[in-house]
PDB file of N, CA and C in Angstrom:
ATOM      1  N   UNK A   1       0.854  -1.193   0.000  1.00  0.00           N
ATOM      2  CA  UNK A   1       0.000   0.000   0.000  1.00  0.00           C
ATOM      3  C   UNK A   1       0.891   1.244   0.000  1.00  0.00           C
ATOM      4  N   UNK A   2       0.796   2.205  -0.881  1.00  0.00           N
ATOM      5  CA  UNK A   2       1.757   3.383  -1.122  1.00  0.00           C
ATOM      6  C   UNK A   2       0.826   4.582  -0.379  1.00  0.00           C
ATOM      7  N   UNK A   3       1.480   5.257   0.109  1.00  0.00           N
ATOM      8  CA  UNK A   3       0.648   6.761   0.583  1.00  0.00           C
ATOM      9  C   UNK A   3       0.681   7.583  -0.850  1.00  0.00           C
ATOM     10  N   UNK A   4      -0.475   8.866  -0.177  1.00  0.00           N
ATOM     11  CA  UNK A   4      -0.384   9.614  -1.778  1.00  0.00           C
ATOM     12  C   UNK A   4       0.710  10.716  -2.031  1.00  0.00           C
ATOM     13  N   UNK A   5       1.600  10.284  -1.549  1.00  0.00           N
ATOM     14  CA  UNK A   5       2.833  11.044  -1.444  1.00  0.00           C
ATOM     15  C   UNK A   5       3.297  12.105  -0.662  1.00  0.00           C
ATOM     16  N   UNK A   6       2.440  12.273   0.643  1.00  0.00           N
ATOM     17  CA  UNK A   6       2.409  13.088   1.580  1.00  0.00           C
ATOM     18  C   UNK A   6       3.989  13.164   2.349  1.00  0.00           C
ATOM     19  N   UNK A   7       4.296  11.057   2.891  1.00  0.00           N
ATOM     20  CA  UNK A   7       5.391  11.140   3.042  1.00  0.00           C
ATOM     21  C   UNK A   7       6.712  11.650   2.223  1.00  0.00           C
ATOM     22  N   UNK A   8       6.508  11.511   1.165  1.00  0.00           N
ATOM     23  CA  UNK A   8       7.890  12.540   0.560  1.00  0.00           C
ATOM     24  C   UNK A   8       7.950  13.110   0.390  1.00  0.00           C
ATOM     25  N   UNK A   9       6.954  13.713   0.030  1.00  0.00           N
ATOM     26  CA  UNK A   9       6.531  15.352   0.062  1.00  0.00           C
ATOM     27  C   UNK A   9       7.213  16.329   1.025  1.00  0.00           C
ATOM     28  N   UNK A  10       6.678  15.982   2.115  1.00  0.00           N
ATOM     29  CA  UNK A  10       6.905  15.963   4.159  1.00  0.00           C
ATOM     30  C   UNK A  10       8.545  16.201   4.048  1.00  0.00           C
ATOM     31  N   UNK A  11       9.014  14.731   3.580  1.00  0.00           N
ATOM     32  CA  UNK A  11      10.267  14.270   4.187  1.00  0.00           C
ATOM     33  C   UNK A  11      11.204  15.281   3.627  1.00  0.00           C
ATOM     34  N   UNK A  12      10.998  15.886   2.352  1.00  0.00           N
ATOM     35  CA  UNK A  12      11.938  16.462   1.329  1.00  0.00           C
ATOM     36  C   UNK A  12      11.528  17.549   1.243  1.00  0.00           C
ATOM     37  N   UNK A  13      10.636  18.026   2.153  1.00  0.00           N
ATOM     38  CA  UNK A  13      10.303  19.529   1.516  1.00  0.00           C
ATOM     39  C   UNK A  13      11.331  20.589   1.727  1.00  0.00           C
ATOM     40  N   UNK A  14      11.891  20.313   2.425  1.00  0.00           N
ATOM     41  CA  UNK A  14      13.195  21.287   3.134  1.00  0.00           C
ATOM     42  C   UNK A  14      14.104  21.546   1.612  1.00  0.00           C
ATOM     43  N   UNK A  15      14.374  20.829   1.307  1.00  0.00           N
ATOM     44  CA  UNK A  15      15.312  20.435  -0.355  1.00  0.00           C
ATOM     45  C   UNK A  15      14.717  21.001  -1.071  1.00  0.00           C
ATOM     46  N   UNK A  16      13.366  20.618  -1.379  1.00  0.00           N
ATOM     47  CA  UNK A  16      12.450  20.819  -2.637  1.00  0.00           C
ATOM     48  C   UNK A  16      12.555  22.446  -2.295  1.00  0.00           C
ATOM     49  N   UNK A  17      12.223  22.913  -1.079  1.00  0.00           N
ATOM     50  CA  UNK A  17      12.159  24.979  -0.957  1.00  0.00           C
ATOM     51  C   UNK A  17      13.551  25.715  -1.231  1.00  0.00           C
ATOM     52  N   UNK A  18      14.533  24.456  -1.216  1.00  0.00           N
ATOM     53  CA  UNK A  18      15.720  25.370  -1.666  1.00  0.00           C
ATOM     54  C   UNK A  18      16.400  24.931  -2.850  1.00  0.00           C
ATOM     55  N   UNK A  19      15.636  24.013  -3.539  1.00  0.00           N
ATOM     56  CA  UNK A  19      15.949  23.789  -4.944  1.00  0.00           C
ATOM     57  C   UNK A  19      17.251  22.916  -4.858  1.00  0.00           C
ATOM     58  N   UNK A  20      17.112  22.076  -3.979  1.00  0.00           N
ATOM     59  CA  UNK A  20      18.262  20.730  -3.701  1.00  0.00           C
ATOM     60  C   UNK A  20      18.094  19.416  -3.989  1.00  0.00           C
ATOM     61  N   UNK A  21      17.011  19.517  -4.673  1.00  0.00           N
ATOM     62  CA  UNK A  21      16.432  17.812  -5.284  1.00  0.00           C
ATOM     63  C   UNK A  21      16.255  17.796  -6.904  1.00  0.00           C
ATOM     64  N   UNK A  22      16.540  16.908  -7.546  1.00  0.00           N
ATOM     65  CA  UNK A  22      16.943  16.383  -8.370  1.00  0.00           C
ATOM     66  C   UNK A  22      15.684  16.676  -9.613  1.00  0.00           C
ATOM     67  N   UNK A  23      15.427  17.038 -10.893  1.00  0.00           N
ATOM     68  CA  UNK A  23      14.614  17.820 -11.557  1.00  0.00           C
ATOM     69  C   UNK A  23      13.403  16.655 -11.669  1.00  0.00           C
ATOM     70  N   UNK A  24      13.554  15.535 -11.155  1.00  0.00           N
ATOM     71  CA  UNK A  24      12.479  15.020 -11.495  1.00  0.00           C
ATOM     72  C   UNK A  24      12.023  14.891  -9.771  1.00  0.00           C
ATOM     73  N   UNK A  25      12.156  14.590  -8.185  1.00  0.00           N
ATOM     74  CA  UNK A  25      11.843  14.919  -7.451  1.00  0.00           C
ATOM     75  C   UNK A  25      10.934  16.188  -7.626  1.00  0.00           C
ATOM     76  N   UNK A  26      12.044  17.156  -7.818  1.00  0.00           N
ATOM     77  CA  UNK A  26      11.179  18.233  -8.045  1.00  0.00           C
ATOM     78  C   UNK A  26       9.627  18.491  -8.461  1.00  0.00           C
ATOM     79  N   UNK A  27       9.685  17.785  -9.946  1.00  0.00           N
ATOM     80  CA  UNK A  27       8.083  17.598 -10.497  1.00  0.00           C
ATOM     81  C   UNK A  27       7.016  16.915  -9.813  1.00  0.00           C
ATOM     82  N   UNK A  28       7.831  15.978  -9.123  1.00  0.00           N
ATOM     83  CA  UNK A  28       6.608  15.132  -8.132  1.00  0.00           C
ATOM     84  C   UNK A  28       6.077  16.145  -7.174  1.00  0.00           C
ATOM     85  N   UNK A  29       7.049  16.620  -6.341  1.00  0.00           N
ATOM     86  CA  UNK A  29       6.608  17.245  -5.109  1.00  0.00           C
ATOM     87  C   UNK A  29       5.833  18.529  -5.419  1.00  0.00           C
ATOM     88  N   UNK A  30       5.948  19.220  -6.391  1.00  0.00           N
ATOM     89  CA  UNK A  30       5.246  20.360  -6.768  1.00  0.00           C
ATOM     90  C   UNK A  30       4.189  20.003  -7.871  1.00  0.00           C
ATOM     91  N   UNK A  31       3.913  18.736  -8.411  1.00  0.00           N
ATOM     92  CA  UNK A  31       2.704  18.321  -8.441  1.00  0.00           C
ATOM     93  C   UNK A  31       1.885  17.535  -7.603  1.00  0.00           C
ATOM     94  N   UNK A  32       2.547  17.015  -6.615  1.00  0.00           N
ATOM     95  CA  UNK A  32       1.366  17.065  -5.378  1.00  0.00           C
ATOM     96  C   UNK A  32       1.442  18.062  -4.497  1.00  0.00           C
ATOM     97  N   UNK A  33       2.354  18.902  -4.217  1.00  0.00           N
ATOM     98  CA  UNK A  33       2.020  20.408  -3.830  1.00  0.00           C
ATOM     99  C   UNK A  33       0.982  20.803  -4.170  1.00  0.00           C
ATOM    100  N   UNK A  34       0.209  20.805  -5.585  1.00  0.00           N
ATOM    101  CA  UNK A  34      -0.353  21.003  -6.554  1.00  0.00           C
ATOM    102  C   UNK A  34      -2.081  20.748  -5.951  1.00  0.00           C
ATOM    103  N   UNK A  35      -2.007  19.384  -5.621  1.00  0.00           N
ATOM    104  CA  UNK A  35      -3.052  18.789  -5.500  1.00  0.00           C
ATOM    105  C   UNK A  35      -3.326  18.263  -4.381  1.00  0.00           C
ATOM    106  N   UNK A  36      -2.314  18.426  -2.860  1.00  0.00           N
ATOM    107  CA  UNK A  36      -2.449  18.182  -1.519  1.00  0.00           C
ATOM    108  C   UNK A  36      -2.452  19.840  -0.943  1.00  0.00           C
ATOM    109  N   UNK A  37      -3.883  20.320  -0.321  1.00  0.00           N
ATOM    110  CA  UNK A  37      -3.747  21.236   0.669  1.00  0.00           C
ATOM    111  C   UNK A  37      -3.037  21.088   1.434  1.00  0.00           C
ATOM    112  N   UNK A  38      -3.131  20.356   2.509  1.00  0.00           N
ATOM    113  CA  UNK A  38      -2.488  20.101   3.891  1.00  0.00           C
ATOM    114  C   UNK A  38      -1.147  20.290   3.225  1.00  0.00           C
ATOM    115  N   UNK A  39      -0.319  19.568   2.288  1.00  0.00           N
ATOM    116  CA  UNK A  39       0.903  19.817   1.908  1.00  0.00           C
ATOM    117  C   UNK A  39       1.535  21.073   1.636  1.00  0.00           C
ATOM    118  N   UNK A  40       0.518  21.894   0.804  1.00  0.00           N
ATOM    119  CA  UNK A  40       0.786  22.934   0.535  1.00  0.00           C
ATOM    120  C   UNK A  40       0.782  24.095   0.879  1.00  0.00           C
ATOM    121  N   UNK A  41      -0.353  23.704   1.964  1.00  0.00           N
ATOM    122  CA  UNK A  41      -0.034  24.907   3.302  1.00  0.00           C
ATOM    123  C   UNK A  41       0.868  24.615   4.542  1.00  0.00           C
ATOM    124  N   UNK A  42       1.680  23.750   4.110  1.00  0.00           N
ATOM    125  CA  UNK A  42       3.127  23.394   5.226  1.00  0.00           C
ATOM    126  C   UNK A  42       3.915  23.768   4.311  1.00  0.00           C
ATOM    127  N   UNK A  43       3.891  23.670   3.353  1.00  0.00           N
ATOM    128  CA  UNK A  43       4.940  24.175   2.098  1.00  0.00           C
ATOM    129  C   UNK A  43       5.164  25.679   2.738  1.00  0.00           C
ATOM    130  N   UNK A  44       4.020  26.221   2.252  1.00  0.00           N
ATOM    131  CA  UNK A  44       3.737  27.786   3.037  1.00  0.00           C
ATOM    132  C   UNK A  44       3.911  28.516   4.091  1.00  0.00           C
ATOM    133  N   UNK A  45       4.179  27.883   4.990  1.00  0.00           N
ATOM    134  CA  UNK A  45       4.344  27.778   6.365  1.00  0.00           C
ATOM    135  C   UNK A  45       6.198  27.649   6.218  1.00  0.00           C
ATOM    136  N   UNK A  46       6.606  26.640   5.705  1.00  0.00           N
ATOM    137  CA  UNK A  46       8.241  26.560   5.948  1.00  0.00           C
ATOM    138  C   UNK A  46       8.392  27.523   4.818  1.00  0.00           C
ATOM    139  N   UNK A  47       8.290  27.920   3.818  1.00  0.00           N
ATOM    140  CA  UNK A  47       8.997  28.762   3.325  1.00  0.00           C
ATOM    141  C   UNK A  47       8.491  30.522   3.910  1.00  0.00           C
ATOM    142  N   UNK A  48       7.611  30.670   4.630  1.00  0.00           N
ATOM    143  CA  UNK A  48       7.278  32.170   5.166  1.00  0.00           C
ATOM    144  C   UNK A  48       8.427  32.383   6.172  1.00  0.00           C
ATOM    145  N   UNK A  49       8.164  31.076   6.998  1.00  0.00           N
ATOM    146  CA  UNK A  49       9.134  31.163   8.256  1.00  0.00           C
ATOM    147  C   UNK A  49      10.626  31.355   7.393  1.00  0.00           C
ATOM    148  N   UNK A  50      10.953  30.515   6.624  1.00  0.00           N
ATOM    149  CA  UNK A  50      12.260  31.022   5.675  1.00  0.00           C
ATOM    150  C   UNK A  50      12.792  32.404   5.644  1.00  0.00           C
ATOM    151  N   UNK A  51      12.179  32.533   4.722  1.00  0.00           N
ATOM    152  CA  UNK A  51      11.857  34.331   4.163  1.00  0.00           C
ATOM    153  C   UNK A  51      11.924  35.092   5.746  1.00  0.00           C
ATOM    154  N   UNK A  52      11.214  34.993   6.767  1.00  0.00           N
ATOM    155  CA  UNK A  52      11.293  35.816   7.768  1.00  0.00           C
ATOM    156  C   UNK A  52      12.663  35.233   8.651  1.00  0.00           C
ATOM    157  N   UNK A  53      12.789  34.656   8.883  1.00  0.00           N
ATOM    158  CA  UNK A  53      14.461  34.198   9.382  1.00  0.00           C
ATOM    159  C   UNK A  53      15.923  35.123   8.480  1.00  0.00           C
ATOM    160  N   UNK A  54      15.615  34.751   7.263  1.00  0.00           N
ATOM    161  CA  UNK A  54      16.178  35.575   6.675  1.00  0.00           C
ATOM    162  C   UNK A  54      16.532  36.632   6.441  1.00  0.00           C
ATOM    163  N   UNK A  55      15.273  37.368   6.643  1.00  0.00           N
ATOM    164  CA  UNK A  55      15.301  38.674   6.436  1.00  0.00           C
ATOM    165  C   UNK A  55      15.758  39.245   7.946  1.00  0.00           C
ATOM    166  N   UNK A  56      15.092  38.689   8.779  1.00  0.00           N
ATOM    167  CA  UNK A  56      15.983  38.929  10.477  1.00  0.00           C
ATOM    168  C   UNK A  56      17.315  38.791   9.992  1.00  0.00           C
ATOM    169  N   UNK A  57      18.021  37.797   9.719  1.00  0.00           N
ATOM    170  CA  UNK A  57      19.388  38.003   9.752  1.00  0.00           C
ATOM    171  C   UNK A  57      20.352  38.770   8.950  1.00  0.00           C
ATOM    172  N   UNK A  58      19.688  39.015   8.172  1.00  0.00           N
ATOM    173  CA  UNK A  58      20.568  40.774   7.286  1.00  0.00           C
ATOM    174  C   UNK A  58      20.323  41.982   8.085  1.00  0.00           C
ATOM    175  N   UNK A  59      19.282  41.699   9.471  1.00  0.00           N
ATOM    176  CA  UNK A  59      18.657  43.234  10.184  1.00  0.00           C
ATOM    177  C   UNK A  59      20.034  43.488  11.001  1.00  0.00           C
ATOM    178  N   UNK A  60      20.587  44.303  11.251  1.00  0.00           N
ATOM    179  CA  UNK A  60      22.517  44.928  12.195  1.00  0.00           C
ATOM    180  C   UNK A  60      21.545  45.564  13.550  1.00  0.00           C
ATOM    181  N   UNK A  61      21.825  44.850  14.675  1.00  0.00           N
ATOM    182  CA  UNK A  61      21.359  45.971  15.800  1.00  0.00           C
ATOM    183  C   UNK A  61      21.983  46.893  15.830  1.00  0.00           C
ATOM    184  N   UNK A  62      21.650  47.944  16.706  1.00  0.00           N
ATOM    185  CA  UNK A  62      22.436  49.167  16.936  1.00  0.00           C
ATOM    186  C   UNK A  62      23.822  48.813  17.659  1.00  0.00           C
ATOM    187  N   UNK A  63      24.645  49.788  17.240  1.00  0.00           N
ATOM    188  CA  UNK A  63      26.176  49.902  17.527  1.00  0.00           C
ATOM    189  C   UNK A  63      26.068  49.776  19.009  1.00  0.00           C
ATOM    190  N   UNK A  64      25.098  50.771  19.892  1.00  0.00           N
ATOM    191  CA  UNK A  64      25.023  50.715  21.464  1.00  0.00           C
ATOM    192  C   UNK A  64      24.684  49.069  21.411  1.00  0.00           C
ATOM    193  N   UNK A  65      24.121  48.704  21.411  1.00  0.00           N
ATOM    194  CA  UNK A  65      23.564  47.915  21.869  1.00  0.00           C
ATOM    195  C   UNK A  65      24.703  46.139  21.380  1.00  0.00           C
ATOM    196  N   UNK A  66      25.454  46.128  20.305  1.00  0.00           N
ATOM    197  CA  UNK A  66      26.223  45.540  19.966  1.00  0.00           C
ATOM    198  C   UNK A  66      27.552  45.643  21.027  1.00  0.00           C
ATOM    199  N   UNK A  67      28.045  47.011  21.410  1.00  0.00           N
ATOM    200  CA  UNK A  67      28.948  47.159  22.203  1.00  0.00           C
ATOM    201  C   UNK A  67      28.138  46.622  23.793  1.00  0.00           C
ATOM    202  N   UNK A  68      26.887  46.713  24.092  1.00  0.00           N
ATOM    203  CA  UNK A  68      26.740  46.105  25.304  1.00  0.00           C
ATOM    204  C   UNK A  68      26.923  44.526  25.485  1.00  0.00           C
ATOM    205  N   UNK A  69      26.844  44.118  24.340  1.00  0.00           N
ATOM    206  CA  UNK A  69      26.134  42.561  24.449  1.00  0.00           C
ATOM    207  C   UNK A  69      27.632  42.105  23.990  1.00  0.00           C
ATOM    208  N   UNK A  70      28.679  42.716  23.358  1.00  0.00           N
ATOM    209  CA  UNK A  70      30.432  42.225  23.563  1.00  0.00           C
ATOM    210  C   UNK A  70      31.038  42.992  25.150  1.00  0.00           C
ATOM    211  N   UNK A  71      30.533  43.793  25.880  1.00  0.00           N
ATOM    212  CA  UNK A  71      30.699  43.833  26.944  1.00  0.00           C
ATOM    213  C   UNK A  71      30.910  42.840  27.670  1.00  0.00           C
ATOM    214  N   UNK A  72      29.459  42.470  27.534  1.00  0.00           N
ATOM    215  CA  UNK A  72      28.919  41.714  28.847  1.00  0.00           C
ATOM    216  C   UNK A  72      29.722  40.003  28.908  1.00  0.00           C
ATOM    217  N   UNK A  73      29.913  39.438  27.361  1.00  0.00           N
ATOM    218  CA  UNK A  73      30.698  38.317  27.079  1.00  0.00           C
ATOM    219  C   UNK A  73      31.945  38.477  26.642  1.00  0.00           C
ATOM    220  N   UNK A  74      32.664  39.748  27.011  1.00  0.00           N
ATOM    221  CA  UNK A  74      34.183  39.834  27.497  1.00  0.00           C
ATOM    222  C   UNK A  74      34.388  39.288  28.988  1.00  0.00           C
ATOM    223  N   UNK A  75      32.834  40.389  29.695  1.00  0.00           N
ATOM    224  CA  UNK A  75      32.969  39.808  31.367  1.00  0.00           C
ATOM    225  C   UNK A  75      33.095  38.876  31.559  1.00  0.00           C
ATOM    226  N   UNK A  76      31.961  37.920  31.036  1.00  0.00           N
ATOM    227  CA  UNK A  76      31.610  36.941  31.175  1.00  0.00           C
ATOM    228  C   UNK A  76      32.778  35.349  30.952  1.00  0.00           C
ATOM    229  N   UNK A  77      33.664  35.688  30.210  1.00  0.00           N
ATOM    230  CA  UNK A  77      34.453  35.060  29.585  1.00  0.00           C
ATOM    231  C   UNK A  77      35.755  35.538  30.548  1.00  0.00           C
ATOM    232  N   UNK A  78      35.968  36.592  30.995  1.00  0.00           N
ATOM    233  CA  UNK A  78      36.984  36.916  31.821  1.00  0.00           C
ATOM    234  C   UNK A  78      36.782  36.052  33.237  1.00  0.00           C
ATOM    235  N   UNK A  79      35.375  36.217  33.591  1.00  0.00           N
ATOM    236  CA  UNK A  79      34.941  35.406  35.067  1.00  0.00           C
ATOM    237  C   UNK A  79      35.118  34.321  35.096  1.00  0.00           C
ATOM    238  N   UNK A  80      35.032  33.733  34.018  1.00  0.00           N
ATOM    239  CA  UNK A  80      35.421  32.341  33.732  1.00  0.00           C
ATOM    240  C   UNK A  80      36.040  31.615  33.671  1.00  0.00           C
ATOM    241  N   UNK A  81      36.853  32.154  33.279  1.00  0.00           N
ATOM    242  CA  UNK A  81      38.480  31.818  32.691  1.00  0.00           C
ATOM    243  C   UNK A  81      39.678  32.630  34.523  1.00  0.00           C
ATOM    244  N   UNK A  82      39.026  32.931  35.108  1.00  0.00           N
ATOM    245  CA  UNK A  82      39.562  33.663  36.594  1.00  0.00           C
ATOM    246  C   UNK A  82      39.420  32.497  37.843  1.00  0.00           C
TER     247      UNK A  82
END
């Protein structure tokens, strides 16, 4: 008995959102992308969260606030090492 491809779908979607599976993987999973909701709104879901991870990590805190937080794990690393 085969599932309707939910499991590989599932298993590989991580690959399939960053274009790491193989051109025919590919066609499967984005034709049952195609035709599985539930799939395709987890599809949606890992690639939003993507996109917003991402975009957090190009954001630079402020200079104050960079110099507090190498402060505090100079201390911290000095106490330690004492």
């Amino acid at each position: 008995m085969s599932d309707c491809g939910c499991d590989k779908a599932r298993r590989d979607l991580e690959e399939y959102l960053r274009d790491e599976v193989c051109k025919t993987e590919h066609a499967e999973i984005r034709e049952h992308l195609e035709s599985c909701p539930a799939c395709r709104d987890e599809a949606l879901v890992s690639r939003t969260l993507t996109e917003v991870v991402a975009r957090a990590c190009r954001e630079t805190a402020p200079e104050e606030l960079r110099d507090q937080v190498l402060a505090r794990l100079r201390a911290a690393q000095s106490a330690a090492h004492a």
